[in-house]
N, C-alpha and C. Protein backbone atom coordinates (compact mmCIF):
# COMPACT_ATOMS: atom_id res chain seq x y z
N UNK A 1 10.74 141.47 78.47
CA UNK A 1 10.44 142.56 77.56
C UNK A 1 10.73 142.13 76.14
N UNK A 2 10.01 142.47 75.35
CA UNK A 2 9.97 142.31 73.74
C UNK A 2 10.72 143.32 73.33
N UNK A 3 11.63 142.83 71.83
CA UNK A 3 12.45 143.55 71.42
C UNK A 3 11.73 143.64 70.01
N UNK A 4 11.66 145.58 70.28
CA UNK A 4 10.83 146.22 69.23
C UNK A 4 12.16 146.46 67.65
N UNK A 5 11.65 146.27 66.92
CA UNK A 5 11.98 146.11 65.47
C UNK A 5 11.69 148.18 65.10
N UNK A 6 11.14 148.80 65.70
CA UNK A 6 10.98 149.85 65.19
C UNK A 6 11.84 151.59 65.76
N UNK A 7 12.60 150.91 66.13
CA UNK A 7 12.97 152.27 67.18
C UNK A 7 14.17 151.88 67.46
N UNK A 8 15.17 152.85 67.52
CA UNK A 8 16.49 152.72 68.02
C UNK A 8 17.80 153.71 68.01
N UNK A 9 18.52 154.41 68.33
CA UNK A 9 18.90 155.38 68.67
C UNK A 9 19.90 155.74 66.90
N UNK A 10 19.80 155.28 66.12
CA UNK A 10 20.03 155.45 64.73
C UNK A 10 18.67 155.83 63.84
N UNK A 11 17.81 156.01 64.23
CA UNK A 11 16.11 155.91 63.23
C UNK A 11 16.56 157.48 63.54
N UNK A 12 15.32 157.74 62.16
CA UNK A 12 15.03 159.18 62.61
C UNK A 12 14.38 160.06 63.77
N UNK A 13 13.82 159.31 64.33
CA UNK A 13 13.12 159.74 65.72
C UNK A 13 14.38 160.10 66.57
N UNK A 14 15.22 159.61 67.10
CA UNK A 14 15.82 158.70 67.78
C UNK A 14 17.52 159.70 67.87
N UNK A 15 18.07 160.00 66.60
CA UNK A 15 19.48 160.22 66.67
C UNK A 15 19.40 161.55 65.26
N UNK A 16 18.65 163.07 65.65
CA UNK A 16 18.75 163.69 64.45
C UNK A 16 19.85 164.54 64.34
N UNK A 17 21.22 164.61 65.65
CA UNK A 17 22.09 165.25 65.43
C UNK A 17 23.00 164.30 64.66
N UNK A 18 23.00 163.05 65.44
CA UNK A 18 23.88 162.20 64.46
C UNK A 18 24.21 162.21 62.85
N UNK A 19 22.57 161.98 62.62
CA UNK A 19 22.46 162.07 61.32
C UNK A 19 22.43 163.35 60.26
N UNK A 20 22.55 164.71 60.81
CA UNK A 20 22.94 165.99 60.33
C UNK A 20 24.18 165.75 60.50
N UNK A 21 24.93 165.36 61.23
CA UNK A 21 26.22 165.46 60.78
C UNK A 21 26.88 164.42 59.86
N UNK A 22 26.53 163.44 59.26
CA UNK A 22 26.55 162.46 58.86
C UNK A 22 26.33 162.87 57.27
N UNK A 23 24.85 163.62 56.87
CA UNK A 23 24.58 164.28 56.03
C UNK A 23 25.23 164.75 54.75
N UNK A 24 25.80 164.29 53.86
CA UNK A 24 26.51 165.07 52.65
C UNK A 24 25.85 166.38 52.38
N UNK A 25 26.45 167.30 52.03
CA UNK A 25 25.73 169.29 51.90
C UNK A 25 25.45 169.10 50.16
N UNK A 26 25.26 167.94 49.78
CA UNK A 26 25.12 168.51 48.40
C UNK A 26 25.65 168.78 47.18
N UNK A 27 26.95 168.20 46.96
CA UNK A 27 28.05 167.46 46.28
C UNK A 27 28.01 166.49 45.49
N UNK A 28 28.32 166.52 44.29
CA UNK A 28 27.92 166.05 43.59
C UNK A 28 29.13 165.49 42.68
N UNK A 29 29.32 163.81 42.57
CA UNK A 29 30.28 163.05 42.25
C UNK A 29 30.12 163.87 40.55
N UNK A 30 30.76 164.41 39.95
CA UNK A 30 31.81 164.45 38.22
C UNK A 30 31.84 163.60 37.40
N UNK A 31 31.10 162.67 37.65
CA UNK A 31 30.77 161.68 36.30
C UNK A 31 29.31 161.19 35.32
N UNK A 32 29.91 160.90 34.37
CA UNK A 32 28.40 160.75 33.49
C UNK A 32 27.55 159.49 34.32
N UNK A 33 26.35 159.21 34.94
CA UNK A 33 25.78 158.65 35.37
C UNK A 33 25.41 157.87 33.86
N UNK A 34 25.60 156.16 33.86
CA UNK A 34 25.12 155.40 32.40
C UNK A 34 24.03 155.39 32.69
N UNK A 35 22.82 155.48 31.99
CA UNK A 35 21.84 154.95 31.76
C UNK A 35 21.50 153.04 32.21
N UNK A 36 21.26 153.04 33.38
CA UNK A 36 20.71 151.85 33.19
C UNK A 36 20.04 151.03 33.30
N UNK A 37 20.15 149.70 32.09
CA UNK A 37 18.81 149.09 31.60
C UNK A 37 17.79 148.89 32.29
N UNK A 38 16.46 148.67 32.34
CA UNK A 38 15.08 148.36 33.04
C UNK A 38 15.71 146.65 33.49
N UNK A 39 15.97 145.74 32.54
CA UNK A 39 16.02 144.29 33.16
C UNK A 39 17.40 144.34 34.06
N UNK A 40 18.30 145.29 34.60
CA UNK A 40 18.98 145.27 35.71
C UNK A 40 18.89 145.77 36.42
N UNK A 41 17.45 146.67 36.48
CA UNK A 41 16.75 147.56 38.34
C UNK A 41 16.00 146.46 38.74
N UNK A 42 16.40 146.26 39.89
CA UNK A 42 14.83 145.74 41.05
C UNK A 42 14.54 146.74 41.32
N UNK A 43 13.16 146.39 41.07
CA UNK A 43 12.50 147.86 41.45
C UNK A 43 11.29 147.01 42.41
N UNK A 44 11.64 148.03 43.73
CA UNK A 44 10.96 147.43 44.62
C UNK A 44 9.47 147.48 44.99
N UNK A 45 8.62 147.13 45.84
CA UNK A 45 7.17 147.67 45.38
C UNK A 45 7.37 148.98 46.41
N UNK A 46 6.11 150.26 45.62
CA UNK A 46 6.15 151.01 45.71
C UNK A 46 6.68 151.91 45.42
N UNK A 47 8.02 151.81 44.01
CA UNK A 47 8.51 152.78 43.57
C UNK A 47 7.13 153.08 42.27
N UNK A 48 7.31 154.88 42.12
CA UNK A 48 6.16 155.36 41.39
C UNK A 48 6.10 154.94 40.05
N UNK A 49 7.51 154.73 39.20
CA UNK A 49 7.48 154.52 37.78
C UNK A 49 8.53 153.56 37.40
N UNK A 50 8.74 153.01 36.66
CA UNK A 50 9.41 152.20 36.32
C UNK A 50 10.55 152.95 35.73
N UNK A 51 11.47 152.52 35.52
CA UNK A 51 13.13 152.75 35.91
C UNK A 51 13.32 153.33 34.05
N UNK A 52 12.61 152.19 33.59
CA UNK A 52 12.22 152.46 31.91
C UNK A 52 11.47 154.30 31.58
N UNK A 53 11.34 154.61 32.57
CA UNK A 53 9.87 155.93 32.45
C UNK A 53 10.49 156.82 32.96
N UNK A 54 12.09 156.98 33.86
CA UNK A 54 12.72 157.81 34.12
C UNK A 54 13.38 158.36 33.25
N UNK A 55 14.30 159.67 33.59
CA UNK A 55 15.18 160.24 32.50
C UNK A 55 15.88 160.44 34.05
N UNK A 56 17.78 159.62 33.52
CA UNK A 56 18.36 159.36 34.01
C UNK A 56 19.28 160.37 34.03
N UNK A 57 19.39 161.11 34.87
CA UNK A 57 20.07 162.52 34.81
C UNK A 57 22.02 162.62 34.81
N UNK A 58 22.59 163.22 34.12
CA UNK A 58 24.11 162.75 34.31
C UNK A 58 24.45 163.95 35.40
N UNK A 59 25.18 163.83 36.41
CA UNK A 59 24.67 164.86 37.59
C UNK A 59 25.91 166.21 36.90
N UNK A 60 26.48 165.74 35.64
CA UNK A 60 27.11 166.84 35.79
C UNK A 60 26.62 168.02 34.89
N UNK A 61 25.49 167.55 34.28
CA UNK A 61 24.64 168.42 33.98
C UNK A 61 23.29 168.89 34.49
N UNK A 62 23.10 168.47 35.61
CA UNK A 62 22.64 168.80 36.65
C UNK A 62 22.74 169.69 37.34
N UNK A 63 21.65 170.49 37.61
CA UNK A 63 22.67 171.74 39.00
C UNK A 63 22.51 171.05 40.39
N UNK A 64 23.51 171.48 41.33
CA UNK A 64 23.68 170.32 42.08
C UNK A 64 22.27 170.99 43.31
N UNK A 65 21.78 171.82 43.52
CA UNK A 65 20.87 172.52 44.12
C UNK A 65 19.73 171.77 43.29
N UNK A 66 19.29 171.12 42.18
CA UNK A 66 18.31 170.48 41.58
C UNK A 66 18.30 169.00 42.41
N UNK A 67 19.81 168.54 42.64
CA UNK A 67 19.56 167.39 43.22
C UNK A 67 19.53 167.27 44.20
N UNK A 68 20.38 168.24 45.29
CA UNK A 68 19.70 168.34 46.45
C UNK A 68 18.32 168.41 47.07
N UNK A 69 17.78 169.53 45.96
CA UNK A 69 16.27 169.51 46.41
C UNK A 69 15.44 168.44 46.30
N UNK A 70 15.50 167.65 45.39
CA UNK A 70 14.98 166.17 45.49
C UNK A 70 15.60 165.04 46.61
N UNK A 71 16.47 165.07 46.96
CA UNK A 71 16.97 164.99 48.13
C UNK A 71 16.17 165.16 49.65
N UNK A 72 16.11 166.20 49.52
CA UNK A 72 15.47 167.15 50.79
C UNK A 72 14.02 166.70 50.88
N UNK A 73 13.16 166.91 49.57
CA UNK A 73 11.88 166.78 49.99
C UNK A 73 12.05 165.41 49.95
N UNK A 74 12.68 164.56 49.26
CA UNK A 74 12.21 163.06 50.20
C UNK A 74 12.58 162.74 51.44
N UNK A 75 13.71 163.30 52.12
CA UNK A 75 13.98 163.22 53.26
C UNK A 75 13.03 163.90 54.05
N UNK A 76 12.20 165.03 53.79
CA UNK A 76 11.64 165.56 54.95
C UNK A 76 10.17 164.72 54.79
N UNK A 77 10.12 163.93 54.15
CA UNK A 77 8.68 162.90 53.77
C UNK A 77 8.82 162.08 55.24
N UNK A 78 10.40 161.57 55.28
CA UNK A 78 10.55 160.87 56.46
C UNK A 78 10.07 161.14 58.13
N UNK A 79 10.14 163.14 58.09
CA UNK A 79 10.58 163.52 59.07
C UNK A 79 9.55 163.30 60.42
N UNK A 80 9.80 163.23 61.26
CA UNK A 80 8.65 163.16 62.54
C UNK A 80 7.55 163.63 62.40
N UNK A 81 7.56 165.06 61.65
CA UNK A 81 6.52 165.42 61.96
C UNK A 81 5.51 165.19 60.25
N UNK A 82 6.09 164.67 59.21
CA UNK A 82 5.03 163.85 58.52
C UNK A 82 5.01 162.65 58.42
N UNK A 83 6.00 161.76 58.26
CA UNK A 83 6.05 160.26 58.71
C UNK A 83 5.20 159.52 57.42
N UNK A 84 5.23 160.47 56.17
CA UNK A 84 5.06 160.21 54.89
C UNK A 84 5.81 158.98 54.45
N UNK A 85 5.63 157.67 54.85
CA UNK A 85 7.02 157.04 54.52
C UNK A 85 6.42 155.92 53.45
N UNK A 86 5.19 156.30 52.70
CA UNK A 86 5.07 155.24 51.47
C UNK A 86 5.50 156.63 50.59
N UNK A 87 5.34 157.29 50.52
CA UNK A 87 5.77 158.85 49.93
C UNK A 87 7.24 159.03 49.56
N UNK A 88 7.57 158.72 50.99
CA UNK A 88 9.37 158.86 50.91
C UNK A 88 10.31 157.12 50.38
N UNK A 89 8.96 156.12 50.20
CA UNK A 89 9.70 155.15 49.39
C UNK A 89 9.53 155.37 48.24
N UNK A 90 8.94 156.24 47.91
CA UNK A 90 8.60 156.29 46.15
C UNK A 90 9.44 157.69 45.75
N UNK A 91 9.57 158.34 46.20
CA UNK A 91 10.75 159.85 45.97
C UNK A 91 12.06 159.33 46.22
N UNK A 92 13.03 158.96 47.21
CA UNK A 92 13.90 158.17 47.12
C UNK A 92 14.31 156.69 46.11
N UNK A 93 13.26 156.22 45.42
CA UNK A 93 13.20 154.65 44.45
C UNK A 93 13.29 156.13 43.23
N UNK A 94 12.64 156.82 42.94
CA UNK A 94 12.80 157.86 41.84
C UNK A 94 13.84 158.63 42.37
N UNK A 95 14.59 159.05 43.08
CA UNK A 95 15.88 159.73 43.20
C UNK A 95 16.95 159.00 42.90
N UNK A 96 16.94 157.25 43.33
CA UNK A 96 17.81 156.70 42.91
C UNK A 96 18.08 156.27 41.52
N UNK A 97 17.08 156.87 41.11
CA UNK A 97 16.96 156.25 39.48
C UNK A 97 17.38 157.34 38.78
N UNK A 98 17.10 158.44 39.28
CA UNK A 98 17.42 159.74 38.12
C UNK A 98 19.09 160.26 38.73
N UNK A 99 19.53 159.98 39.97
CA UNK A 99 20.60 160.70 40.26
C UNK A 99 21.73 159.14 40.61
N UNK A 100 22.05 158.17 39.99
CA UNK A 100 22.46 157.34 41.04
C UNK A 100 23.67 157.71 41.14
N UNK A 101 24.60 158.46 40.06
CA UNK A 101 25.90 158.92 40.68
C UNK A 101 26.48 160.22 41.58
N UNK A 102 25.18 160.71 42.30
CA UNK A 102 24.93 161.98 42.98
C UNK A 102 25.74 161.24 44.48
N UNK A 103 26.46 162.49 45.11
CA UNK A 103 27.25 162.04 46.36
C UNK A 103 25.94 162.04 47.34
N UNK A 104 25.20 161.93 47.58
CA UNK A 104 23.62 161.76 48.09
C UNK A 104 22.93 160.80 48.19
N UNK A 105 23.40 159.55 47.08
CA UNK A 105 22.80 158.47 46.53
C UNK A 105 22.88 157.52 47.46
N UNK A 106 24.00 157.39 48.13
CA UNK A 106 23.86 156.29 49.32
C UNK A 106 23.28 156.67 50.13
N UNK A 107 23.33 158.25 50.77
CA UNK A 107 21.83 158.34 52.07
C UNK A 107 20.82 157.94 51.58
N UNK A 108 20.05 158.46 50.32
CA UNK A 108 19.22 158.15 49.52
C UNK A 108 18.24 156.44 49.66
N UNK A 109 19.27 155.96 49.30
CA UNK A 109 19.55 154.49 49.53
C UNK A 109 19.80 154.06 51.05
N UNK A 110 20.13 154.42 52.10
CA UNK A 110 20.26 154.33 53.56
C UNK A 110 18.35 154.66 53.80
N UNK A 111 18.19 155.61 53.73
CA UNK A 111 16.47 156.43 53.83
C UNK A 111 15.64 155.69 53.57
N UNK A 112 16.01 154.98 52.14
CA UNK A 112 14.65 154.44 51.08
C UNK A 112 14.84 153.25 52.07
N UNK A 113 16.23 152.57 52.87
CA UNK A 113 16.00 151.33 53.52
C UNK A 113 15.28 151.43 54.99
N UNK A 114 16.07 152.83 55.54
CA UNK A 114 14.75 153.58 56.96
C UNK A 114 13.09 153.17 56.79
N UNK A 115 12.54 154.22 55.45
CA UNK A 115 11.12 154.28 55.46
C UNK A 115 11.11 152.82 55.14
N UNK A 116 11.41 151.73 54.87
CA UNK A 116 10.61 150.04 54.39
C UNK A 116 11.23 149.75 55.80
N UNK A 117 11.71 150.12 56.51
CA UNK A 117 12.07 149.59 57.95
C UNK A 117 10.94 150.03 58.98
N UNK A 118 10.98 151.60 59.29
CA UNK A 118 10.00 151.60 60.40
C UNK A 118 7.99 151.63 59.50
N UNK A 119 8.46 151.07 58.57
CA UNK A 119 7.30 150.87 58.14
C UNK A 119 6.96 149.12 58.02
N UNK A 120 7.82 148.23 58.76
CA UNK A 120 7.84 147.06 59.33
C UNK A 120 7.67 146.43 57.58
N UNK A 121 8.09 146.58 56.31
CA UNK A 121 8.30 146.29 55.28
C UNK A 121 9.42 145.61 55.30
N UNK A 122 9.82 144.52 56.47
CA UNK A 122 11.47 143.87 56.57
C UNK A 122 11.91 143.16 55.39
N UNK A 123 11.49 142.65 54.70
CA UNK A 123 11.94 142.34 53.40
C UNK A 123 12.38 143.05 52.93
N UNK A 124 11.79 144.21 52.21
CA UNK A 124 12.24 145.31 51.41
C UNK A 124 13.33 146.02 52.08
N UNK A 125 13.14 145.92 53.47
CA UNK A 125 14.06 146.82 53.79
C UNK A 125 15.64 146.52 54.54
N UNK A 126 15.25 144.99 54.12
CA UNK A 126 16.67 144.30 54.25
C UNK A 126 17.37 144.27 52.89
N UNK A 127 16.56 144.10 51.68
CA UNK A 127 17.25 144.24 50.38
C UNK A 127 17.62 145.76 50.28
N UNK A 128 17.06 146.80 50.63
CA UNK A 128 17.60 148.21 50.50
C UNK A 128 18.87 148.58 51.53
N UNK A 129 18.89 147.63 52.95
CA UNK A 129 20.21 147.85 53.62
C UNK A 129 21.46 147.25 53.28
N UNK A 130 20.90 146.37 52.35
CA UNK A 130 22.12 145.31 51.37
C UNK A 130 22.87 145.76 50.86
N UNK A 131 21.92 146.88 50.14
CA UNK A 131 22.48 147.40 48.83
C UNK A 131 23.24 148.57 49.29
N UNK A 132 22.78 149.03 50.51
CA UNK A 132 24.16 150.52 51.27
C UNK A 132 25.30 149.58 51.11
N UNK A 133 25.50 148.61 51.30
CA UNK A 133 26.64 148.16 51.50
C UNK A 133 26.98 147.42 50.38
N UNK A 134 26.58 147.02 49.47
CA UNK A 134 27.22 146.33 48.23
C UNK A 134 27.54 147.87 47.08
N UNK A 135 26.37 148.54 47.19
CA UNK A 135 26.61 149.44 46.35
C UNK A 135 28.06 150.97 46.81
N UNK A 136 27.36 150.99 47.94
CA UNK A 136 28.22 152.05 48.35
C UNK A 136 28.87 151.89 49.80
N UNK A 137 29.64 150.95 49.62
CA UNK A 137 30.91 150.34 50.26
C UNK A 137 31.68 151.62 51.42
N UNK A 138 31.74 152.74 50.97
CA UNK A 138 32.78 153.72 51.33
C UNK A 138 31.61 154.49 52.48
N UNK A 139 30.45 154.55 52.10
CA UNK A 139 29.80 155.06 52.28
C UNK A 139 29.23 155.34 54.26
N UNK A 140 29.62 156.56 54.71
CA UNK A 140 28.83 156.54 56.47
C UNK A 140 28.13 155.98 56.61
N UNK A 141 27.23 155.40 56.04
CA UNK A 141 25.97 154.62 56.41
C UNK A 141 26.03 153.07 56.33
N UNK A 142 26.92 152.92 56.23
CA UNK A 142 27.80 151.48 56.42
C UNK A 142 26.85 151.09 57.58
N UNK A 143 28.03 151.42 58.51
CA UNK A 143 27.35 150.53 59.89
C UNK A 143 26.40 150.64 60.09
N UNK A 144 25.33 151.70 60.16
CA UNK A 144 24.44 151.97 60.28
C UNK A 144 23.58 150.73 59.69
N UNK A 145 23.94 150.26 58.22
CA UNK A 145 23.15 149.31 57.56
C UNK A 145 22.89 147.90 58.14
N UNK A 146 24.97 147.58 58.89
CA UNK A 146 25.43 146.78 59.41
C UNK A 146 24.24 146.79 60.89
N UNK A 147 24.02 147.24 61.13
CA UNK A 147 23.50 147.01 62.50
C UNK A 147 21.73 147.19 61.77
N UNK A 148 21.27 147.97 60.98
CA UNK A 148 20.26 147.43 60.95
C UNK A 148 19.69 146.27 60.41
N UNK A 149 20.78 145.56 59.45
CA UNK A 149 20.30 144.11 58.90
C UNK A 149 20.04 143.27 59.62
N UNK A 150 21.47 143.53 60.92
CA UNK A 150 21.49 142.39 62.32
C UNK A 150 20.24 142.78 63.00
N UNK A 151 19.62 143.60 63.06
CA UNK A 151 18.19 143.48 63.95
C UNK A 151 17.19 143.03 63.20
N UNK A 152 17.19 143.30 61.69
CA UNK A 152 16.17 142.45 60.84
C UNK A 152 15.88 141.10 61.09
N UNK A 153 17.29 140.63 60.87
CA UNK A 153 17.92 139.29 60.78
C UNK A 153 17.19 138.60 61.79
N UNK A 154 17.91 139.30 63.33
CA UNK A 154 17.35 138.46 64.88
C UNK A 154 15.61 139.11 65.34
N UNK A 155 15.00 139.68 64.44
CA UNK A 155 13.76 139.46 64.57
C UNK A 155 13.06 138.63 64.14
N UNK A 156 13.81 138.26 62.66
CA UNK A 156 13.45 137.46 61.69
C UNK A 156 13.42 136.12 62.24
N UNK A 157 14.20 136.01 63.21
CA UNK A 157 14.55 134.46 64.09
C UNK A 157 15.84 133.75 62.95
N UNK A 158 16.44 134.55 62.25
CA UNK A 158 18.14 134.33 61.79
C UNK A 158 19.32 134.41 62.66
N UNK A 159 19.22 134.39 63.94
CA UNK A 159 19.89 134.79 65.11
C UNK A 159 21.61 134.45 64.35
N UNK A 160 22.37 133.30 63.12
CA UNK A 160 23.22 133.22 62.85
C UNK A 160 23.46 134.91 62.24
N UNK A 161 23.03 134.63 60.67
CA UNK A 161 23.04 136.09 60.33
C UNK A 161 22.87 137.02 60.61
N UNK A 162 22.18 137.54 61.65
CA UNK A 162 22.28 138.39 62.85
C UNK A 162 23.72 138.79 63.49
N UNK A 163 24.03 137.83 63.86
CA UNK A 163 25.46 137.49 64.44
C UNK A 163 26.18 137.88 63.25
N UNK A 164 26.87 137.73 62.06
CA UNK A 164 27.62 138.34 61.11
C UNK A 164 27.15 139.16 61.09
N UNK A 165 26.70 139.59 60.77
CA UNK A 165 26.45 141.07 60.58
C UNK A 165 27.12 141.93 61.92
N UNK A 166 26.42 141.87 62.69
CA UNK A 166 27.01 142.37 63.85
C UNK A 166 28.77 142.20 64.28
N UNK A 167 28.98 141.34 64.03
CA UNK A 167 30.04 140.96 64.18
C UNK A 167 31.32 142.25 63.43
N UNK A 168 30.96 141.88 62.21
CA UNK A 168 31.17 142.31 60.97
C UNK A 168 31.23 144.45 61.67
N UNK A 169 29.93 144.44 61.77
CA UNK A 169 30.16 145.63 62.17
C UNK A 169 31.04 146.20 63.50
N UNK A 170 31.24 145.07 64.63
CA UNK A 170 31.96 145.86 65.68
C UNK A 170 33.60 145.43 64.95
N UNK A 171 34.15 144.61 64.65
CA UNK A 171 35.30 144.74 63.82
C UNK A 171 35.62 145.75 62.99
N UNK A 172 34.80 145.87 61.71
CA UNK A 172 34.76 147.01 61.32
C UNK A 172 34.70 148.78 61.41
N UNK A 173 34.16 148.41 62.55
CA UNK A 173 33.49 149.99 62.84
C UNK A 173 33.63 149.98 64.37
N UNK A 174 34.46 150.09 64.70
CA UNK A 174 34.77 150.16 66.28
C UNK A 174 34.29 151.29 66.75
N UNK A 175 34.52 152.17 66.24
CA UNK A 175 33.59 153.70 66.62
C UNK A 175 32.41 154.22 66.41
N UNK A 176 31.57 153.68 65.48
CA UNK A 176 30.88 154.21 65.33
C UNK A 176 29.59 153.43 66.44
N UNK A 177 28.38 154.54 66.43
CA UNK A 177 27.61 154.41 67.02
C UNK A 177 26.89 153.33 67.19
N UNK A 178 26.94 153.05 66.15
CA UNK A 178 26.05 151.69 65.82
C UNK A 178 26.83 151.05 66.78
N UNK A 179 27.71 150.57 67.00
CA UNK A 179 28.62 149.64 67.53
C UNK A 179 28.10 148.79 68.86
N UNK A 180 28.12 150.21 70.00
CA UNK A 180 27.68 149.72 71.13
C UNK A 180 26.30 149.07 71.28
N UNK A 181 24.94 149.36 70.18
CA UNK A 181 23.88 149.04 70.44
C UNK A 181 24.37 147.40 69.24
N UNK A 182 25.38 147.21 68.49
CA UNK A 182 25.57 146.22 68.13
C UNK A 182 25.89 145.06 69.30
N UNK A 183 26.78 145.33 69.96
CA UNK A 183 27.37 144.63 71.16
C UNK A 183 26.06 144.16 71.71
N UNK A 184 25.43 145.15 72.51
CA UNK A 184 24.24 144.88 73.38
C UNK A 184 23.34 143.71 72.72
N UNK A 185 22.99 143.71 71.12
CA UNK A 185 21.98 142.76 70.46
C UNK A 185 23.13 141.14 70.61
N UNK A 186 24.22 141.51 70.37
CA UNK A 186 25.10 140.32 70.12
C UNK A 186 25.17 139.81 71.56
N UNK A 187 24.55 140.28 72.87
CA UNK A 187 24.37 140.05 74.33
C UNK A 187 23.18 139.10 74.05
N UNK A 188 22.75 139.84 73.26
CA UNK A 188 21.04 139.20 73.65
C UNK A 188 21.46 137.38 72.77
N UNK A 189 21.67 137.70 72.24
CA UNK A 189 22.16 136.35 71.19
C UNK A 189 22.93 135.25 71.61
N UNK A 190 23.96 135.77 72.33
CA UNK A 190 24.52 134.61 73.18
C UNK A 190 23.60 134.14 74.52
N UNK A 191 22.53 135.00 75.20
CA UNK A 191 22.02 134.51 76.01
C UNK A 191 20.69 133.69 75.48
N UNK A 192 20.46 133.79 74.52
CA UNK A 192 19.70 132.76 73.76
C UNK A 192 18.57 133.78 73.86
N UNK A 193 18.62 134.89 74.10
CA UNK A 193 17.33 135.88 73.41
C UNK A 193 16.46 135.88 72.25
């Protein structure tokens, strides 16, 4: 049997209680979001405007119901039943640009790496699971990232980096969900899968 790259009990299809509970309600981090420069965004393809063309919102003048709602409709771009997901890479690449110090910003950033994932965009959507974890370190969607890089990785035929990653995540994250379907790929790896 072939091991599918698109499906797995963390996607949105797949795990939607998980991820409601997982969910931030809409909270919004107290600090001035800096403005920043166009030559330090990658901006990936398919975001709508350039980073230069945004107005970079400071969330504390923001109402936090403004940023939620941008929130929401890019998330429901994702949802099963529209599966809008060049839609929901371009509302999430513009959410991260106008809100990046919003407590939202790492799902945001988790999502924008979902839709370039089950939209088999593995490039993009290994640089967007990077960044859950370089950018927002603290962040639930950690492992989650952790285990989806390692399946990028061992599709990619990186079976090493695969392996860190994974690794990385059952050390780290002994509980969380990701974990056990980490183990199982790190099965497949030692048997030369």
């Amino acid at each position: 049997a072939g091991f599918r790259a698109t499906t797995c009990s963390l996607c949105h299809a797949c795990a939607p209680r998980e991820r409601a509970a997982a969910e931030p309600r809409g909270r919004v981090i107290r600090k001035r979001a800096r403005p920043t420069p166009a030559s330090a965004v990658t901006t990936l393809p398919g975001a709508t405007a350039l980073p230069s063309q945004l107005t970079i919102a400071a969330p504390d003048l923001v109402d936090p119901a403004t940023i939620k709602a941008a929130y929401d409709a890019a998330y429901q771009m994702i949802s099963p039943s529209q599966r809008r997901y060049a839609d929901a890479i371009n509302a999430f690449n513009d959410f991260l640009v106008k809100y990046p110090g919003s407590d939202l910003a790492s799902n945001a950033q988790y999502w924008l790496a979902e839709a370039h994932y089950v939209s088999q965009q593995n490039a993009e959507a290994l640089i967007a699971f990077n960044k859950v974890i370089q950018s927002y370190p603290q962040s639930p969607k950690v492992p989650g990232a952790l285990y989806k890089i390692g399946r990028l990785e061992y599709v990619a035929g990186n079976k090493d980096a695969a392996k860190v990653s994974l690794e990385r995540l059952t050390k780290e994250y002994p509980q969380s969900a990701a974990t056990g379907l980490a183990k199982q790929l790190l099965l497949r790896i030692a048997r030369g899968e």
